[in-house]
Protein backbone atom coordinates (compact mmCIF):
# COMPACT_ATOMS: atom_id res chain seq x y z
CA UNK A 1 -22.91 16.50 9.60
CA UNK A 2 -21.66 18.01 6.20
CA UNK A 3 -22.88 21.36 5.09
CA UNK A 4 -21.57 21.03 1.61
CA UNK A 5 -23.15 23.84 -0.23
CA UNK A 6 -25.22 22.50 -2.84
CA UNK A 7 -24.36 24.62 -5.65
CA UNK A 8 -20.38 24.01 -5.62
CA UNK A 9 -19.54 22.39 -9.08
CA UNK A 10 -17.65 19.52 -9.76
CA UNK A 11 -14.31 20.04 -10.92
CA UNK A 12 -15.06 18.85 -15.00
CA UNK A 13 -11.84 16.94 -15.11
CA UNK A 14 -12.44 12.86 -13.70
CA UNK A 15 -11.07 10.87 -11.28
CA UNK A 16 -14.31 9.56 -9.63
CA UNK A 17 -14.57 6.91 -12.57
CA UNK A 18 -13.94 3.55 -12.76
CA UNK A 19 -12.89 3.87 -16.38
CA UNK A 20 -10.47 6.68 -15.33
CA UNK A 21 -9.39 4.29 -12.82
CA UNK A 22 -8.21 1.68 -15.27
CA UNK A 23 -6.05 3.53 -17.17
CA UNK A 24 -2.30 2.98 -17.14
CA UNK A 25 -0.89 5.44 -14.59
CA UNK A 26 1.01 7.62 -17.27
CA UNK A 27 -1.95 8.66 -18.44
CA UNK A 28 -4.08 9.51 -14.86
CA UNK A 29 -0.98 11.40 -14.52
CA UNK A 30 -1.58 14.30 -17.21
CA UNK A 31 -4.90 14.49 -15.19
CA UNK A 32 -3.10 14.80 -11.85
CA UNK A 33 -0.47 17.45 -13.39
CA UNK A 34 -2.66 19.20 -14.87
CA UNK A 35 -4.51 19.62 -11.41
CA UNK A 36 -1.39 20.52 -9.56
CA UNK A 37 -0.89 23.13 -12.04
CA UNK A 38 -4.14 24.75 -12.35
CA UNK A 39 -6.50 23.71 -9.15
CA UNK A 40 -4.27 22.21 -6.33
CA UNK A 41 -7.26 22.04 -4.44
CA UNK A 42 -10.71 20.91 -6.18
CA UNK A 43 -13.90 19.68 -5.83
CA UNK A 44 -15.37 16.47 -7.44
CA UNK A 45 -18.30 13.91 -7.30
CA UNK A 46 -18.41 10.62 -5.88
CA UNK A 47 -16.86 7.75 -6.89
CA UNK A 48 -17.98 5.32 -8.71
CA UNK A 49 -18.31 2.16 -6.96
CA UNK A 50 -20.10 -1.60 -7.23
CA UNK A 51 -18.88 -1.79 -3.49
CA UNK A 52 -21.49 0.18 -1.51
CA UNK A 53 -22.99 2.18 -4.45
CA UNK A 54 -25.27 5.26 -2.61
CA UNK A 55 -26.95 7.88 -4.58
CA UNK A 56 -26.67 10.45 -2.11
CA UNK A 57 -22.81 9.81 -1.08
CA UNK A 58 -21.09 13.21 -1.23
CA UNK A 59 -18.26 14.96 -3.33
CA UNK A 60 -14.89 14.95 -2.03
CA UNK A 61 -11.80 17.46 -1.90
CA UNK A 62 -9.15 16.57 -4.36
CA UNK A 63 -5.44 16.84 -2.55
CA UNK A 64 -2.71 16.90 -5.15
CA UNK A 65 0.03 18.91 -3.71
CA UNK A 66 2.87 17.53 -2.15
CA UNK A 67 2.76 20.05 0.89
CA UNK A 68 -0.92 19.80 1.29
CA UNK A 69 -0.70 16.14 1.83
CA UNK A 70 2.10 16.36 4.03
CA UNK A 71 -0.18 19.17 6.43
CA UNK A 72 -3.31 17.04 6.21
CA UNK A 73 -1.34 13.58 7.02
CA UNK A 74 0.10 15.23 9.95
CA UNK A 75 -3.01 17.38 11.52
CA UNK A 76 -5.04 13.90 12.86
CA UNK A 77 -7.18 15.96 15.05
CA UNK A 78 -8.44 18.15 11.84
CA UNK A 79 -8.47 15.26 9.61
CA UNK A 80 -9.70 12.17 10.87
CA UNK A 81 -9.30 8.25 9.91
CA UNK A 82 -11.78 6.70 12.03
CA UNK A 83 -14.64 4.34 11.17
CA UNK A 84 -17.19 6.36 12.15
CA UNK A 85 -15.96 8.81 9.47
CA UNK A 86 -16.24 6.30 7.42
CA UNK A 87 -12.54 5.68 7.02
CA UNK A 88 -9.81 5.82 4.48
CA UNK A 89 -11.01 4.48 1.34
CA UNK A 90 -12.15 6.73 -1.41
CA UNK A 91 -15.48 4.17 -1.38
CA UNK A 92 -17.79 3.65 1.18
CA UNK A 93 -17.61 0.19 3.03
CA UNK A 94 -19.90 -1.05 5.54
CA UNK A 95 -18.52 -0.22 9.15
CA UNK A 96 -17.63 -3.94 10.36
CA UNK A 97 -16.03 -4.40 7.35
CA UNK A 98 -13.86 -1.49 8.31
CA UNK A 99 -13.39 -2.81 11.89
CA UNK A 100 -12.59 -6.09 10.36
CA UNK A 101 -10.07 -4.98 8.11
CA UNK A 102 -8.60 -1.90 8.29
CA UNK A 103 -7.31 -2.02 12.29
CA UNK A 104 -5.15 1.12 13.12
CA UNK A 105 -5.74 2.95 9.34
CA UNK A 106 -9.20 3.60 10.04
CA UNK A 107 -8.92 4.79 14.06
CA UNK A 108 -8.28 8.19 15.40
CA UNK A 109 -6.63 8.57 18.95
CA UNK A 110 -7.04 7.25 21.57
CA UNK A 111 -7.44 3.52 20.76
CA UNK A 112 -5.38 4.32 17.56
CA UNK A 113 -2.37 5.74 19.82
CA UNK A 114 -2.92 2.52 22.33
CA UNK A 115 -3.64 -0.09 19.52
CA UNK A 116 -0.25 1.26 17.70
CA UNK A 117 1.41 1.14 21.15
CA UNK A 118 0.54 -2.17 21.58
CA UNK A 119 1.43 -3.56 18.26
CA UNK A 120 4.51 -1.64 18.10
CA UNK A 121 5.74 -3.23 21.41
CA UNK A 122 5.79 -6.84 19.47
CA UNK A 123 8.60 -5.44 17.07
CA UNK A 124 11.62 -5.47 19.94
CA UNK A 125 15.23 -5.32 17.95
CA UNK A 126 15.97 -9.17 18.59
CA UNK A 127 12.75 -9.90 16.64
CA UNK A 128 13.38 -7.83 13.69
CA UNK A 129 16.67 -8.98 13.62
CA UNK A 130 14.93 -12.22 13.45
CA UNK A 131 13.22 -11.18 10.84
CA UNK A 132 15.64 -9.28 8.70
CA UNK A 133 17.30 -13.00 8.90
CA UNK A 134 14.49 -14.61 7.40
CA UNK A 135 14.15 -11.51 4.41
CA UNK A 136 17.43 -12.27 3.36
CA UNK A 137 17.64 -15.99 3.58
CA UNK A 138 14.38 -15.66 1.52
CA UNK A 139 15.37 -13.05 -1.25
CA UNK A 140 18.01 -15.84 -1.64
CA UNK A 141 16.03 -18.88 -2.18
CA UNK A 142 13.77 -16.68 -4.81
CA UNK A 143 16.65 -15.72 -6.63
CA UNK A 144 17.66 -19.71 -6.74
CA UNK A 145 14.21 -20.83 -8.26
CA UNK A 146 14.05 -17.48 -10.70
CA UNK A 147 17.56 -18.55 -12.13
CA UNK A 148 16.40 -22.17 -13.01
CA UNK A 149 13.59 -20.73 -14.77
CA UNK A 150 13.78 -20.32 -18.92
CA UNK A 151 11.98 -18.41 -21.45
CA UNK A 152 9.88 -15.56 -20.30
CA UNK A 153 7.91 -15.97 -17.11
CA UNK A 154 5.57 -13.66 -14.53
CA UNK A 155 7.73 -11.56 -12.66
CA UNK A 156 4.66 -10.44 -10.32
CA UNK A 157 4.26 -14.17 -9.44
CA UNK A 158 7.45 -15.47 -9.55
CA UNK A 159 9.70 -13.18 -7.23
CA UNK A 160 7.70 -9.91 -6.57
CA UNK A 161 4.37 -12.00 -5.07
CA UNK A 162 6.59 -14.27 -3.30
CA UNK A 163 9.01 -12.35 -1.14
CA UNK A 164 6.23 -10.06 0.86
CA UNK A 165 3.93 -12.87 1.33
CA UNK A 166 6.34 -15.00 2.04
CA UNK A 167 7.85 -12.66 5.07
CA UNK A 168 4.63 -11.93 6.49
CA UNK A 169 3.78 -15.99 6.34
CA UNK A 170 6.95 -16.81 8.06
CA UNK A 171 7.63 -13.86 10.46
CA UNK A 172 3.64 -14.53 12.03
CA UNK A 173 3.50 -18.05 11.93
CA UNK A 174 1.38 -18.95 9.14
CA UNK A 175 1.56 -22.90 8.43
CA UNK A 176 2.75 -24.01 4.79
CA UNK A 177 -0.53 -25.52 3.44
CA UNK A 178 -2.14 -21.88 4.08
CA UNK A 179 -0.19 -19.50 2.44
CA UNK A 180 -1.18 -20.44 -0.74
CA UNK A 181 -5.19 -19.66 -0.06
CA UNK A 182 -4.20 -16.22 2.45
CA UNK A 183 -2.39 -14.64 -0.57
CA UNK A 184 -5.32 -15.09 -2.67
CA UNK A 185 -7.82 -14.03 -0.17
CA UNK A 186 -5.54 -10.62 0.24
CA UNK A 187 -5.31 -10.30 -3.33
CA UNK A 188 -9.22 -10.55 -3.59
CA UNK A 189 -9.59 -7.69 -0.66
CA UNK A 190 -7.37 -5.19 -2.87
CA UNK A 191 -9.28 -6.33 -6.25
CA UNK A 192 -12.26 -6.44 -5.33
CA UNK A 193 -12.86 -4.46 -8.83
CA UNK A 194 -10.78 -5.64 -11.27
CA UNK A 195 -11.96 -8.24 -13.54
CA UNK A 196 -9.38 -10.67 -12.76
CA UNK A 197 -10.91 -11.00 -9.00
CA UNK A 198 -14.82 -10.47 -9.53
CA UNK A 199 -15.10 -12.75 -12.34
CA UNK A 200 -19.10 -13.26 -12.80
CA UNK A 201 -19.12 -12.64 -9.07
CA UNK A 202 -20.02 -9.68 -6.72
CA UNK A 203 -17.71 -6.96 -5.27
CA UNK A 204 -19.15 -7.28 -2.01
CA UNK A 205 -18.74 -10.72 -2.13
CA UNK A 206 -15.69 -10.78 -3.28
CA UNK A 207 -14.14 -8.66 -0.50
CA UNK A 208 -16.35 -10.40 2.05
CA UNK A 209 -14.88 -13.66 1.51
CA UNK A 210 -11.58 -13.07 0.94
CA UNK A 211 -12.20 -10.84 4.71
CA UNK A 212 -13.46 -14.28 5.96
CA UNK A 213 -11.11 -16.52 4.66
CA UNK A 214 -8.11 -14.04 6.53
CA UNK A 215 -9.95 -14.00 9.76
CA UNK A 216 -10.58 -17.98 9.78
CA UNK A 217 -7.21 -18.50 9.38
CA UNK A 218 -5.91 -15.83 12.38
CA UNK A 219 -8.60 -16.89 14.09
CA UNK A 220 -7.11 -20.43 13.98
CA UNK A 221 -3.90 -19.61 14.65
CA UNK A 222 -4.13 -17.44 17.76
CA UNK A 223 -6.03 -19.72 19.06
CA UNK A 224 -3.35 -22.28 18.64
CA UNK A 225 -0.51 -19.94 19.83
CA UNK A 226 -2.45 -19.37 22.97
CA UNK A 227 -2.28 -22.87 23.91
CA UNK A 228 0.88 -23.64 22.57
CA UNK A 229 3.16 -20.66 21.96
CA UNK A 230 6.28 -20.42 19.75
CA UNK A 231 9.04 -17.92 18.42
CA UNK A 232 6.42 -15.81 15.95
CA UNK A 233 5.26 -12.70 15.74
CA UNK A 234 1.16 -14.39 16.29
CA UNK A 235 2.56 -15.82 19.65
CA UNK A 236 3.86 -12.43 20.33
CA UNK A 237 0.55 -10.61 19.14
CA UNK A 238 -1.73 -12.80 21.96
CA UNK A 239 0.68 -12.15 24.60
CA UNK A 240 1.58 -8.27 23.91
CA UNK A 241 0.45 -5.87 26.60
CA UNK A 242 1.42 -2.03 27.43
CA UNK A 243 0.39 -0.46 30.74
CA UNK A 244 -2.47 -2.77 31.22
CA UNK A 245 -4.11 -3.15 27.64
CA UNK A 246 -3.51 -6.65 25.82
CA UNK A 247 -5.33 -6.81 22.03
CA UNK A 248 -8.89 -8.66 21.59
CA UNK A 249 -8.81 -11.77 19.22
CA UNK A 250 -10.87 -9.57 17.25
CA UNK A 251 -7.81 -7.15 16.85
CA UNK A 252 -5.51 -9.30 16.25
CA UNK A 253 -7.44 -10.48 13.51
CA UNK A 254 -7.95 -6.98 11.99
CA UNK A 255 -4.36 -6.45 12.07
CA UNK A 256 -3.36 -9.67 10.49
CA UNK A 257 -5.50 -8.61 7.48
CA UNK A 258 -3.49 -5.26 7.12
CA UNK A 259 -0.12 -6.87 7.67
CA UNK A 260 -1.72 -9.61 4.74
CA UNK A 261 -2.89 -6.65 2.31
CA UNK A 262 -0.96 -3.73 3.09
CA UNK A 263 2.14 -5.44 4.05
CA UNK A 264 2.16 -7.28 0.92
CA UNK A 265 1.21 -5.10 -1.73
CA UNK A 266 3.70 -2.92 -0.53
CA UNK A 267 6.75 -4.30 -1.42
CA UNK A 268 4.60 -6.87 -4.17
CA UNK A 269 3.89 -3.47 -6.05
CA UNK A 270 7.04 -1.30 -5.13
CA UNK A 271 9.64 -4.05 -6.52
CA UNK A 272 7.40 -4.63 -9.58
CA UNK A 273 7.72 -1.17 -10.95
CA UNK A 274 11.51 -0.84 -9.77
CA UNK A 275 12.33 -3.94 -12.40
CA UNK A 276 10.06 -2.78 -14.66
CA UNK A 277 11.91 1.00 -14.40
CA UNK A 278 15.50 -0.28 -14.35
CA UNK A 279 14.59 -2.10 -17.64
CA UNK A 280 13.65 0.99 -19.16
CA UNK A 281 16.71 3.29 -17.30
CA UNK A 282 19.66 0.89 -18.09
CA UNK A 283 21.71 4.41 -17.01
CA UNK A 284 20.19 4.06 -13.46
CA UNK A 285 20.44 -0.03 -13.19
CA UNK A 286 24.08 0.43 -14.00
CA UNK A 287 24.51 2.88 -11.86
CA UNK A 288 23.29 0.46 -9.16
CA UNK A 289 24.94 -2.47 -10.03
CA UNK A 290 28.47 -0.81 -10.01
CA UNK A 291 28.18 0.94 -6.70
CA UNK A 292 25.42 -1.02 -4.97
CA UNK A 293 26.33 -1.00 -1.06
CA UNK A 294 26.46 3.00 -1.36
CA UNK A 295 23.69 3.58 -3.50
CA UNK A 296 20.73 1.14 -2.15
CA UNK A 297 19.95 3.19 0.54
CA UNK A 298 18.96 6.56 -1.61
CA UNK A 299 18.10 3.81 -3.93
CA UNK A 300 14.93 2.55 -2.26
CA UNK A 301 13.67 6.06 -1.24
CA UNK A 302 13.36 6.10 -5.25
CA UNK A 303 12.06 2.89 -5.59
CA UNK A 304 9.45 4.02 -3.03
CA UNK A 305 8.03 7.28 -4.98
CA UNK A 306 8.15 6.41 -8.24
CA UNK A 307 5.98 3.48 -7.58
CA UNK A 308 3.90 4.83 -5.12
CA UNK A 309 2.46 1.77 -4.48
CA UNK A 310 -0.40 3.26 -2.31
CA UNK A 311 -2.74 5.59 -4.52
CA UNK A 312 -5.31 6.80 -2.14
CA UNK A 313 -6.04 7.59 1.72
CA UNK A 314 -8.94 9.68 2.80
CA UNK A 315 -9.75 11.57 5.67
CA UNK A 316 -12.75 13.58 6.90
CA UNK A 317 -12.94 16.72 8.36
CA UNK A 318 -13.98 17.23 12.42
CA UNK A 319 -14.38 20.79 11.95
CA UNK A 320 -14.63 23.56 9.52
CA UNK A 321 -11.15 24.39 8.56
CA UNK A 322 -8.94 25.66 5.59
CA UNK A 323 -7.04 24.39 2.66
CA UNK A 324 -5.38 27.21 0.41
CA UNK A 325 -7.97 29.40 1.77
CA UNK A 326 -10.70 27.13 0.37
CA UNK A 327 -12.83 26.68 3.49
CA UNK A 328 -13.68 22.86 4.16
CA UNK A 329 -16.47 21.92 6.19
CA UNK A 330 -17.07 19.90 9.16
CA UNK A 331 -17.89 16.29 7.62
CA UNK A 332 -16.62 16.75 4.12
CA UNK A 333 -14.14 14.42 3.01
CA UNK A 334 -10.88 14.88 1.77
CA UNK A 335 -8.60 12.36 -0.72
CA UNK A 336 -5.01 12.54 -0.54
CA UNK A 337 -3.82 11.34 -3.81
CA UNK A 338 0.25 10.04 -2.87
CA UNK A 339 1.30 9.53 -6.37
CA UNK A 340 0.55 13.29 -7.55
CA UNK A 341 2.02 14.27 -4.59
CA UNK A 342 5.30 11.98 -5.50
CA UNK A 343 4.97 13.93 -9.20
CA UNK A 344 4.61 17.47 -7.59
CA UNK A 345 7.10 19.71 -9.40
CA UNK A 346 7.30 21.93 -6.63
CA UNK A 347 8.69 19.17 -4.23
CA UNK A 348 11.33 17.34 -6.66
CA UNK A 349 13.54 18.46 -9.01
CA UNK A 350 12.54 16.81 -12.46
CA UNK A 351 9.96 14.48 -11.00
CA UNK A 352 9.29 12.45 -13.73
CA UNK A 353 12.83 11.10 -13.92
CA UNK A 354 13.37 8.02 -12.28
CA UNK A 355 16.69 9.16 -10.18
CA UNK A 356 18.64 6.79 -7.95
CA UNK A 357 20.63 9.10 -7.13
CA UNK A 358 18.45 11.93 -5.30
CA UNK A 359 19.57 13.31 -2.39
CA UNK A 360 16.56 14.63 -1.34
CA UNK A 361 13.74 12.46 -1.48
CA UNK A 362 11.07 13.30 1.06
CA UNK A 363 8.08 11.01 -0.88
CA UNK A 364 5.67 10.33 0.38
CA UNK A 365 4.91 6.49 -0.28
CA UNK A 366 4.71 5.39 3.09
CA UNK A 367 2.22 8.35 3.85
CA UNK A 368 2.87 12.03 4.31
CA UNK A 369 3.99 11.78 7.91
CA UNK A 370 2.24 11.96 11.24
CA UNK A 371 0.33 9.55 13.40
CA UNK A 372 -0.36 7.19 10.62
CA UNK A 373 3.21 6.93 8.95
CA UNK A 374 3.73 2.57 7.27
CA UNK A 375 4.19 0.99 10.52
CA UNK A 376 5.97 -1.73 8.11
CA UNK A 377 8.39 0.52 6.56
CA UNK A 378 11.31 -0.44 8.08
CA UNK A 379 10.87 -4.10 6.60
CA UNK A 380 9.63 -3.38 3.34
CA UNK A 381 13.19 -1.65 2.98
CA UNK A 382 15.03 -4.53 4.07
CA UNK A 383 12.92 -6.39 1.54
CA UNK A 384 13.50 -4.29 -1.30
CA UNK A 385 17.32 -4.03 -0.34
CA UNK A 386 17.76 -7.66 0.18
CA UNK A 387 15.86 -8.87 -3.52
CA UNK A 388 17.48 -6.22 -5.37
CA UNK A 389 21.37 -7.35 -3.94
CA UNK A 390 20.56 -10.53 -5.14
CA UNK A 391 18.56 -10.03 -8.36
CA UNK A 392 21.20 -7.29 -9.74
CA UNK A 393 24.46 -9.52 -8.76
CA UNK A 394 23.19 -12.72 -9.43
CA UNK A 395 20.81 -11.99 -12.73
CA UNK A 396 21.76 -8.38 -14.01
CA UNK A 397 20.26 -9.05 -17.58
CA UNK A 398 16.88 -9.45 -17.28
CA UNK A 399 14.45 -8.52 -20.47
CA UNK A 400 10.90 -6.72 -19.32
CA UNK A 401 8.04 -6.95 -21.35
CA UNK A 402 4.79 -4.46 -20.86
CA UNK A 403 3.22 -4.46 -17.94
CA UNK A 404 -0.78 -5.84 -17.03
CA UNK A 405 -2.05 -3.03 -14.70
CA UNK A 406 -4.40 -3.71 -11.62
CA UNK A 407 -7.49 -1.05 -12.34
CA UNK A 408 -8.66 0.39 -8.92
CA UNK A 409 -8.17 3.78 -7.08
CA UNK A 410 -6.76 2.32 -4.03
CA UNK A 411 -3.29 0.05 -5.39
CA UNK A 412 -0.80 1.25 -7.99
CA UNK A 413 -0.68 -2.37 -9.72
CA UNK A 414 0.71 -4.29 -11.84
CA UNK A 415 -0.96 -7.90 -12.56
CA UNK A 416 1.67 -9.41 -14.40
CA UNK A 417 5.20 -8.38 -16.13
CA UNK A 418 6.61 -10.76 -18.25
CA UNK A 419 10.42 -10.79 -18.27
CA UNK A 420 13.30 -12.82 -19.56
CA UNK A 421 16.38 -13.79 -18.07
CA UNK A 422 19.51 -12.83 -20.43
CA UNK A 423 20.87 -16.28 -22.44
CA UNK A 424 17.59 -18.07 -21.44
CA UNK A 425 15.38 -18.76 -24.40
């Protein structure tokens, strides 16, 4: 039960707003620096939401600081994930829809430990060989369509979109005539409040369906897989066990809708802001295309922070504890915010360069370490590395327009990015 003191103030700078939420990351970022500099650690009112709007939700604890994200990601049994916490989202969302859709994000040990266990077992090096196969051969045949293209096109849809859904489609099983309407129903689940997805529609709604439309279809499949199995990662899923304990169909479901949403916007948003910042660094694109093989590597650990494709992961506190001496209280809930963290002056040397060429790089995009570190990582690397080989030695000159940002608290964005291949017209 929280025993938030009910005279604390709000901090009077905002980031519970939706309207703060829509603005273009440079600016939320004076916000963020200017609460790094000043208040590390503060105190702020609910979020606005049209999810599950409650008048009496609770503030939350503002984490900004590199190093305080890092010691809150990796204390689990102070700061918990589970859904009857509530979860990881800065909103509130009903408690099936957590079980539905968040699977190992939003579970503290033990099932989180055996869950990740069990999952984990699926990814043997023969299979993500398998699958580092299928990344390349499909960064290639991406690269083929964007060079027949002319004029200026969607990046986002064109080769960003393509490549992440397009691995996770492949490498699970998905059939062709699906992938289509499972990219838009994971695009719905992380837009659930932009515009673009609600339309004249309902949040809820939104989200709901686009949760239904991913179950139906994993539903579907591992039912098929169980009755007729094949080389995928679905056949895998329904016959994975560890010392005894197998996953439910209602698992498997829950963790096809994170590899769907997370999985994709991952490398979706990361390689959308890396074209987008070569453009404007033609220095640091050079510097890539001349050395490439020796420079990817520190390359994508760049990539990775200065997009910071994931914005926001909450936890809540299981007992009265401390945070730069601030004491929080059992049941109060604090927000890591991983793009102020990948900003924090006291972690990188001039952080608002976009570098290449760092040699330390400890970001963290993936999350801040500990039990609940991107299971995916390792492929969304090999994703980024293969694209980029191909897009920067295949079509170096590439024009970028201004980028359409995604407004939300939860996904660092970008909608659209026009861009023009050099000599196309």
């Amino acid at each position: 039960m929280t025993t938030t003191e009910p005279t604390r103030e709000y901090d009077p700078l905002d980031i519970s707003s939706q309207e703060f939420w829509a603005k273009p990351p440079a600016e939320r970022e004076e916000t963020f620096a200017e609460l790094r500099r000043e208040r590390p650690l503060s105190w702020h009112r609910p979020a606005e939401t049209d999810l599950l709007p409650d008048p009496d939700a609770p503030g939350f604890w503002a984490v900004v600081a590199h190093a305080d994200i890092q010691a809150v990601s990796r204390d689990a049994d102070t700061f918990a994930s589970g859904q009857e916490y509530g979860g990881v989202m800065l909103e509130d969302a009903p408690e099936d829809v957590l079980e539905a859709a968040h699977s190992i994000l939003a579970m503290d040990a033990p099932r989180h430990n055996t869950l990740r266990k069990v999952i984990s077992s699926v990814f043997t090096p023969r299979r993500v060989r398998q699958i580092e196969d299928q990344i390349a051969d499909q960064a290639r045949r991406i690269v083929d369509d964007f060079e027949q293209t002319t004029g200026t096109v969607d990046f986002v849809s064109t080769v960003s979109a393509r490549l992440p859904m397009w691995t996770i489609s492949e490498m699970i099983g998905i059939p062709d005539e699906k992938r289509t309407e499972i990219a838009d129903a994971a695009g719905a689940m992380v837009g659930w409040n932009d515009p673009d997805f609600i339309g004249d529609g309902d949040p809820m709604a939104v989200l709901l369906n686009g949760l239904m439309t991913l179950h139906t279809a994993c539903f579907e499949l591992s039912a098929a897989r169980r009755e007729e199995p094949a080389n995928d990662l679905m056949t895998a899923l329904v016959q994975a066990e560890v010392d005894g304990d197998t996953l439910t169909d209602e698992e498997i479901a829950a963790f096809f809708v994170l590899l769907c949403v997370a999985g994709n916007d991952t490398t979706r948003q990361t390689a959308s802001h890396t074209i987008l910042a070569l453009d404007r660094h033609p220095e640091q694109k050079q510097l890539l295309i001349d050395e490439f093989d020796s420079r990817i590597k520190p390359a994508i650990e760049e990539f990775v922070r200065w997009a910071s494709p994931v914005l926001t992961f909450r936890r809540t506190a299981t007992r009265d504890t401390e945070i730069r001496g601030q004491r929080i209280a059992e049941g109060e809930r604090v927000v890591m915010f991983y793009h102020s963290g990948n900003r924090d002056e006291t972690a990188f040397d001039d952080p608002h360069t976009f570098d290449i060429t760092r040699t330390e790089n400890p970001h963290v995009g993936f999350g801040g370490g500990g039990v609940h570190f991107c299971l995916g990582s390792h492929l969304a690397k090999t994703q980024l590395r293969c694209l980029f080989h191909e897009l920067l030695t295949r079509t170096p000159d590439i024009d970028v327009g201004e980028p359409e940002f995604l407004s939300g608290n939860f996904i660092n964005g970008i909608k659209r990015l026009p861009v023009t291949r050099g000599g196309t017209s």
